[in-house]
PDB file of N, CA and C in Angstrom:
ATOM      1  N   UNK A   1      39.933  -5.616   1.518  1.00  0.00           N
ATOM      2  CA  UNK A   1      38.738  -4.870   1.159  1.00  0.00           C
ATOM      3  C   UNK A   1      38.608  -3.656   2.090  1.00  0.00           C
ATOM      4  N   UNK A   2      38.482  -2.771   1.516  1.00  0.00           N
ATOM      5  CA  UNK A   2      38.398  -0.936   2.665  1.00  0.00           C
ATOM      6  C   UNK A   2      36.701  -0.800   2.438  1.00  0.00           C
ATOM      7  N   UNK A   3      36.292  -0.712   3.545  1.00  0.00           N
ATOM      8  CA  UNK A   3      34.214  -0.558   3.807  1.00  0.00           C
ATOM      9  C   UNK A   3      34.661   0.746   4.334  1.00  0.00           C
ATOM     10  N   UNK A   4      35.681   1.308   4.495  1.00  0.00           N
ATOM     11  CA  UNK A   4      35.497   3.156   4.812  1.00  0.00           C
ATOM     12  C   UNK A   4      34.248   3.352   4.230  1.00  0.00           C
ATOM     13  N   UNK A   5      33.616   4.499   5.016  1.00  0.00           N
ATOM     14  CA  UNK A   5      32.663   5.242   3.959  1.00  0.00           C
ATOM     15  C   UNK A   5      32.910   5.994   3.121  1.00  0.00           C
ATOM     16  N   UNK A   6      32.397   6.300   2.162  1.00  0.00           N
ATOM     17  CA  UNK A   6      33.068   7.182   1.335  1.00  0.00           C
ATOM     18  C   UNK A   6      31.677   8.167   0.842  1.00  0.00           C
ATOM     19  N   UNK A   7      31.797   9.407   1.185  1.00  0.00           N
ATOM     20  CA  UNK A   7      31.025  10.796   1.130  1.00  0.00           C
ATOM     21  C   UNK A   7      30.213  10.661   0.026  1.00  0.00           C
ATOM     22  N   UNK A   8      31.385  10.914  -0.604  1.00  0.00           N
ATOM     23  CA  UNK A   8      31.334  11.602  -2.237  1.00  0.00           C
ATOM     24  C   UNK A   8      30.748  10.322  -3.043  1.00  0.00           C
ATOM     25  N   UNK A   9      30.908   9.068  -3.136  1.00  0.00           N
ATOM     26  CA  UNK A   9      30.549   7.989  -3.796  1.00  0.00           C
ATOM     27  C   UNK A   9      28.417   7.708  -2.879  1.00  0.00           C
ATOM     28  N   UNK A  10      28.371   7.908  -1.673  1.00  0.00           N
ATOM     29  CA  UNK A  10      26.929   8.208  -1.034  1.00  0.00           C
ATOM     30  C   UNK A  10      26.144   9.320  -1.697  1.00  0.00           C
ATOM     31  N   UNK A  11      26.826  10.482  -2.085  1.00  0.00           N
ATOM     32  CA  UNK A  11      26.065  11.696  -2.557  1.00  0.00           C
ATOM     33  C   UNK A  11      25.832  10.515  -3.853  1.00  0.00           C
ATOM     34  N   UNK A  12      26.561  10.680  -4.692  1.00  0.00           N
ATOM     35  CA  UNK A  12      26.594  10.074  -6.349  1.00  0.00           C
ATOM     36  C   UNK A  12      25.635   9.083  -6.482  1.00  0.00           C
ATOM     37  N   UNK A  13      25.346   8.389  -5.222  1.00  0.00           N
ATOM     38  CA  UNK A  13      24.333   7.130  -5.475  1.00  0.00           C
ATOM     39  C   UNK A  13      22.949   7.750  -5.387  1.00  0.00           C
ATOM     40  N   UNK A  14      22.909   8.820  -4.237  1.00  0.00           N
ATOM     41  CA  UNK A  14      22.009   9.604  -3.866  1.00  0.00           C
ATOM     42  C   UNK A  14      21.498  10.103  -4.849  1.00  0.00           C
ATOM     43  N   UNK A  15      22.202  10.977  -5.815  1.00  0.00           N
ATOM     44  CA  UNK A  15      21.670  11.683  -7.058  1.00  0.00           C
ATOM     45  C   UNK A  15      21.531  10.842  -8.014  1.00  0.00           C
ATOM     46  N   UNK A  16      22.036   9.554  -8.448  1.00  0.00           N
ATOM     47  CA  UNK A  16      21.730   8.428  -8.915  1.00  0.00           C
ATOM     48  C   UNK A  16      19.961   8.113  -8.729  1.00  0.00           C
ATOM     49  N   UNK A  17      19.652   7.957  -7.443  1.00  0.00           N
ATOM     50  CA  UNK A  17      18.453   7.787  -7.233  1.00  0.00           C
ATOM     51  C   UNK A  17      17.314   8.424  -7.211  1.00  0.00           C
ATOM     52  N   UNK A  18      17.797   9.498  -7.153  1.00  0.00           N
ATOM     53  CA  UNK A  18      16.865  11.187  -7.185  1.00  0.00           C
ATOM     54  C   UNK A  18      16.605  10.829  -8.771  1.00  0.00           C
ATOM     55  N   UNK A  19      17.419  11.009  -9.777  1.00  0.00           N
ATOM     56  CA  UNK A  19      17.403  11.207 -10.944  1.00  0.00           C
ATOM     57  C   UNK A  19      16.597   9.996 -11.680  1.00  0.00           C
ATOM     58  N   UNK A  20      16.552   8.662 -10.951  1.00  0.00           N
ATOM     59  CA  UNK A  20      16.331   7.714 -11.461  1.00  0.00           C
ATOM     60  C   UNK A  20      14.274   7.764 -10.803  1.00  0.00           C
ATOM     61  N   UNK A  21      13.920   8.357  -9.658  1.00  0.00           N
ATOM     62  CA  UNK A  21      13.065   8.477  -9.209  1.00  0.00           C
ATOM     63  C   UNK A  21      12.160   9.530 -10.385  1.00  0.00           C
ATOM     64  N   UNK A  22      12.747  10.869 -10.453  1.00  0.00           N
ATOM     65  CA  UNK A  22      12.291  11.292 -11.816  1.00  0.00           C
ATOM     66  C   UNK A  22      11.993  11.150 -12.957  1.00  0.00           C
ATOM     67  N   UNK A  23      12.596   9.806 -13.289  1.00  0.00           N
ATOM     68  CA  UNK A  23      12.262   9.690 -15.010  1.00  0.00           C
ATOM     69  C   UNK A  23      11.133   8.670 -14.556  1.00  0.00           C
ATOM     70  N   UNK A  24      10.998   8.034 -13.709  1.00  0.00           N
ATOM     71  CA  UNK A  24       9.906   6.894 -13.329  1.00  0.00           C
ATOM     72  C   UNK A  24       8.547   8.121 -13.473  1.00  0.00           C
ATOM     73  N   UNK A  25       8.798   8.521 -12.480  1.00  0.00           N
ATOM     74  CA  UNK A  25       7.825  10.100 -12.396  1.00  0.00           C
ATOM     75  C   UNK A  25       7.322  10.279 -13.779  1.00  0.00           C
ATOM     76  N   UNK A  26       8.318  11.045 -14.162  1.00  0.00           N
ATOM     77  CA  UNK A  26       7.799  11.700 -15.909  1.00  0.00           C
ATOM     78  C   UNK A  26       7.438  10.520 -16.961  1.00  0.00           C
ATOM     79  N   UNK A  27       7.858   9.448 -16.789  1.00  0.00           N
ATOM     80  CA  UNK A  27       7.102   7.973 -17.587  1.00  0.00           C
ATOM     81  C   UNK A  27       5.976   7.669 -17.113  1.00  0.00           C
ATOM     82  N   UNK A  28       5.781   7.983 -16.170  1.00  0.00           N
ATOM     83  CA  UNK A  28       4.084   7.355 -15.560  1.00  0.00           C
ATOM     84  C   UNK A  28       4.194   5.941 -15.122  1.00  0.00           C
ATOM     85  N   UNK A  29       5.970   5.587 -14.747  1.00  0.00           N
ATOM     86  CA  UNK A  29       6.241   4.103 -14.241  1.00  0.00           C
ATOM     87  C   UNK A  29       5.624   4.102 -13.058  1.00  0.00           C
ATOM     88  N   UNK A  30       5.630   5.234 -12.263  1.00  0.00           N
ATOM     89  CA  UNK A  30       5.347   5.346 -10.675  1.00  0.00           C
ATOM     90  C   UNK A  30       4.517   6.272 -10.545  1.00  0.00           C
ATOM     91  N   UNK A  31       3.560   6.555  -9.512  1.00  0.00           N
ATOM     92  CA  UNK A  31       3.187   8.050  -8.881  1.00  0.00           C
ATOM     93  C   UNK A  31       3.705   8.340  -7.701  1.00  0.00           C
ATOM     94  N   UNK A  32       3.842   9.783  -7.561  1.00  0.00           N
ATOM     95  CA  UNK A  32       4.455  10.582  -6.280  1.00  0.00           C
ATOM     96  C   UNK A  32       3.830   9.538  -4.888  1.00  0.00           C
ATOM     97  N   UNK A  33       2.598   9.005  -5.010  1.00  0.00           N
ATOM     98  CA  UNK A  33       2.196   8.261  -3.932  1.00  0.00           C
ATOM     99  C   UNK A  33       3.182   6.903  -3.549  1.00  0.00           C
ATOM    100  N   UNK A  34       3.605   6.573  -4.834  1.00  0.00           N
ATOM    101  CA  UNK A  34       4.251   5.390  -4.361  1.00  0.00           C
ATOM    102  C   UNK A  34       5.477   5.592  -3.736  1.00  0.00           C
ATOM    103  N   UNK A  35       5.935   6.393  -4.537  1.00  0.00           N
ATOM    104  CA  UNK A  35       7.346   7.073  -4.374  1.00  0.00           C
ATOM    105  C   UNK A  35       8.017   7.433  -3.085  1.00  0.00           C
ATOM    106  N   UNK A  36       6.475   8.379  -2.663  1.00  0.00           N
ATOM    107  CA  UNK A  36       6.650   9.028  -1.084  1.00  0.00           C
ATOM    108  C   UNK A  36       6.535   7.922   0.024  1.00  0.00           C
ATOM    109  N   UNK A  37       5.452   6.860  -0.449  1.00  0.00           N
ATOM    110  CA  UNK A  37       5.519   5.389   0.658  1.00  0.00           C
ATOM    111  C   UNK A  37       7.282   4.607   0.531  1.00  0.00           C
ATOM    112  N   UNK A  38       7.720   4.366  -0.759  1.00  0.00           N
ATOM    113  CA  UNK A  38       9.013   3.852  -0.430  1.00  0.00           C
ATOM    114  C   UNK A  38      10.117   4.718  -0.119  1.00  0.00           C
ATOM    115  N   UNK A  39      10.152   6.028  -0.253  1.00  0.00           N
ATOM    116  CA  UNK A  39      11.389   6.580   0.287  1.00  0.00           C
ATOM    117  C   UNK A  39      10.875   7.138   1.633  1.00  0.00           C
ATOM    118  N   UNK A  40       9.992   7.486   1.823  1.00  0.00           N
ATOM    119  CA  UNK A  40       9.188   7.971   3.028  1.00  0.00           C
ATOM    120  C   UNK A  40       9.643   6.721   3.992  1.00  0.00           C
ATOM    121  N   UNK A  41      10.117   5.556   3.861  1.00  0.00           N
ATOM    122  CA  UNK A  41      10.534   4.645   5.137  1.00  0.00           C
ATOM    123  C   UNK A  41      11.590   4.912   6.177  1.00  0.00           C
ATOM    124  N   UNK A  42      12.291   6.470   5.814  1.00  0.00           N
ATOM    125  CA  UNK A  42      13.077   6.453   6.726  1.00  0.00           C
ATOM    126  C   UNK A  42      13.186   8.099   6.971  1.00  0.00           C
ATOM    127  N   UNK A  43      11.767   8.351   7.001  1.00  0.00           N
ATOM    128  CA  UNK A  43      11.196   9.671   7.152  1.00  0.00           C
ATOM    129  C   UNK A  43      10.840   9.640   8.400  1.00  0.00           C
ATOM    130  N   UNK A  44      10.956  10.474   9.484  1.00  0.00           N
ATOM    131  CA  UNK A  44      10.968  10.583  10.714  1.00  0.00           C
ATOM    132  C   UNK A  44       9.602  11.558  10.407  1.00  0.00           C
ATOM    133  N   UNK A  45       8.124  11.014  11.495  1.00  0.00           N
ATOM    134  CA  UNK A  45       7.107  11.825  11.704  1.00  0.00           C
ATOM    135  C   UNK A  45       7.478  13.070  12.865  1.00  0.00           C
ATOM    136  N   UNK A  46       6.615  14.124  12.890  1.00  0.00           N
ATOM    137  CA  UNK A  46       6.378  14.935  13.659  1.00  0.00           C
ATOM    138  C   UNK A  46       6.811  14.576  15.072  1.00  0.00           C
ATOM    139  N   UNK A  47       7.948  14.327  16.226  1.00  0.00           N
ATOM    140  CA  UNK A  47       7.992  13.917  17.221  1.00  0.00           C
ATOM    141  C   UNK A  47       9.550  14.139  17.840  1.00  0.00           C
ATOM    142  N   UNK A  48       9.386  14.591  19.258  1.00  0.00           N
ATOM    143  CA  UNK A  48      10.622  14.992  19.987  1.00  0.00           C
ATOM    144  C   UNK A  48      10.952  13.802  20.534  1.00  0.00           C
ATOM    145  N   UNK A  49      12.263  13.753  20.208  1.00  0.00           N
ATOM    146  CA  UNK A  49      12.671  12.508  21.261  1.00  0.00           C
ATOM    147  C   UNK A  49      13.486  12.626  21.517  1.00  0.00           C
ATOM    148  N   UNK A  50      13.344  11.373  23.474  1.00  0.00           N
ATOM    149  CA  UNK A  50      14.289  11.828  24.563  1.00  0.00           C
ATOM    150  C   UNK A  50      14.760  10.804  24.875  1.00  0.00           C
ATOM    151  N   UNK A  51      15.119  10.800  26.032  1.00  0.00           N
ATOM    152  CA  UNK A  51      15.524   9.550  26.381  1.00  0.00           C
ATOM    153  C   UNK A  51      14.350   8.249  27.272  1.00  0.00           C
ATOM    154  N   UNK A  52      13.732   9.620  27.253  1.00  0.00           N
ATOM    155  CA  UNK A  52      12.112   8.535  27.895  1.00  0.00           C
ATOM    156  C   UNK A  52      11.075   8.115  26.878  1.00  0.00           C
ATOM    157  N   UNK A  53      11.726   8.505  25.713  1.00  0.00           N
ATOM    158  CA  UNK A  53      10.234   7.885  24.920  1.00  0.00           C
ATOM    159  C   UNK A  53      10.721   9.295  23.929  1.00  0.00           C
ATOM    160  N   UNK A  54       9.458   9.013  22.836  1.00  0.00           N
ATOM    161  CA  UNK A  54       8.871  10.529  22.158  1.00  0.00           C
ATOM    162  C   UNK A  54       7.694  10.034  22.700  1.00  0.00           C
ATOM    163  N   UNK A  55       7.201  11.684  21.812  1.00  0.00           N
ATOM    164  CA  UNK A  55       5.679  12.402  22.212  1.00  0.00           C
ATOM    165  C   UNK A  55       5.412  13.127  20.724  1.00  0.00           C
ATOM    166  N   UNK A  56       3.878  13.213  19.883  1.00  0.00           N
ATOM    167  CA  UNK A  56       3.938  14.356  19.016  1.00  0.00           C
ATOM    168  C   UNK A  56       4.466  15.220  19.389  1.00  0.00           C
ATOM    169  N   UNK A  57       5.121  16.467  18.636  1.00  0.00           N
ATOM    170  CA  UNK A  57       5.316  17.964  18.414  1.00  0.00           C
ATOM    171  C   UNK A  57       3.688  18.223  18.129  1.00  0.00           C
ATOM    172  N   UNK A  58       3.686  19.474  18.814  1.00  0.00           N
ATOM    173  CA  UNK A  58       2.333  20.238  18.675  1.00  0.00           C
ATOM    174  C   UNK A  58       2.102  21.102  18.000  1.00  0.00           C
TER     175      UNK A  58
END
């Protein structure tokens, strides 16, 4: 079994999901609120970080 990563097969899933996020959208399966809470989980807030911690950006 090869677990290489593979680029081009990550983009494809990526736009897979973009595309699949849209038709939910335009059906009225989902709203932008929900949408933005589940992909928003690996959305980094406003904040510099070091090796001592973060802090807000101002």
């Amino acid at each position: 079994m090869d677990d290489r990563f593979d680029a081009k097969e990550r983009a494809r899933e990526k736009q897979w999901s973009r595309e699949k996020d849209d038709r939910s959208l335009a059906h009225g399966e989902t709203s932008a609120q929900q949408l933005k809470r589940e992909c928003g989980y690996f959305a980094f807030p406003r904040v510099r970080m070091t090796a001592r911690g973060s802090k807000p950006l101002e």
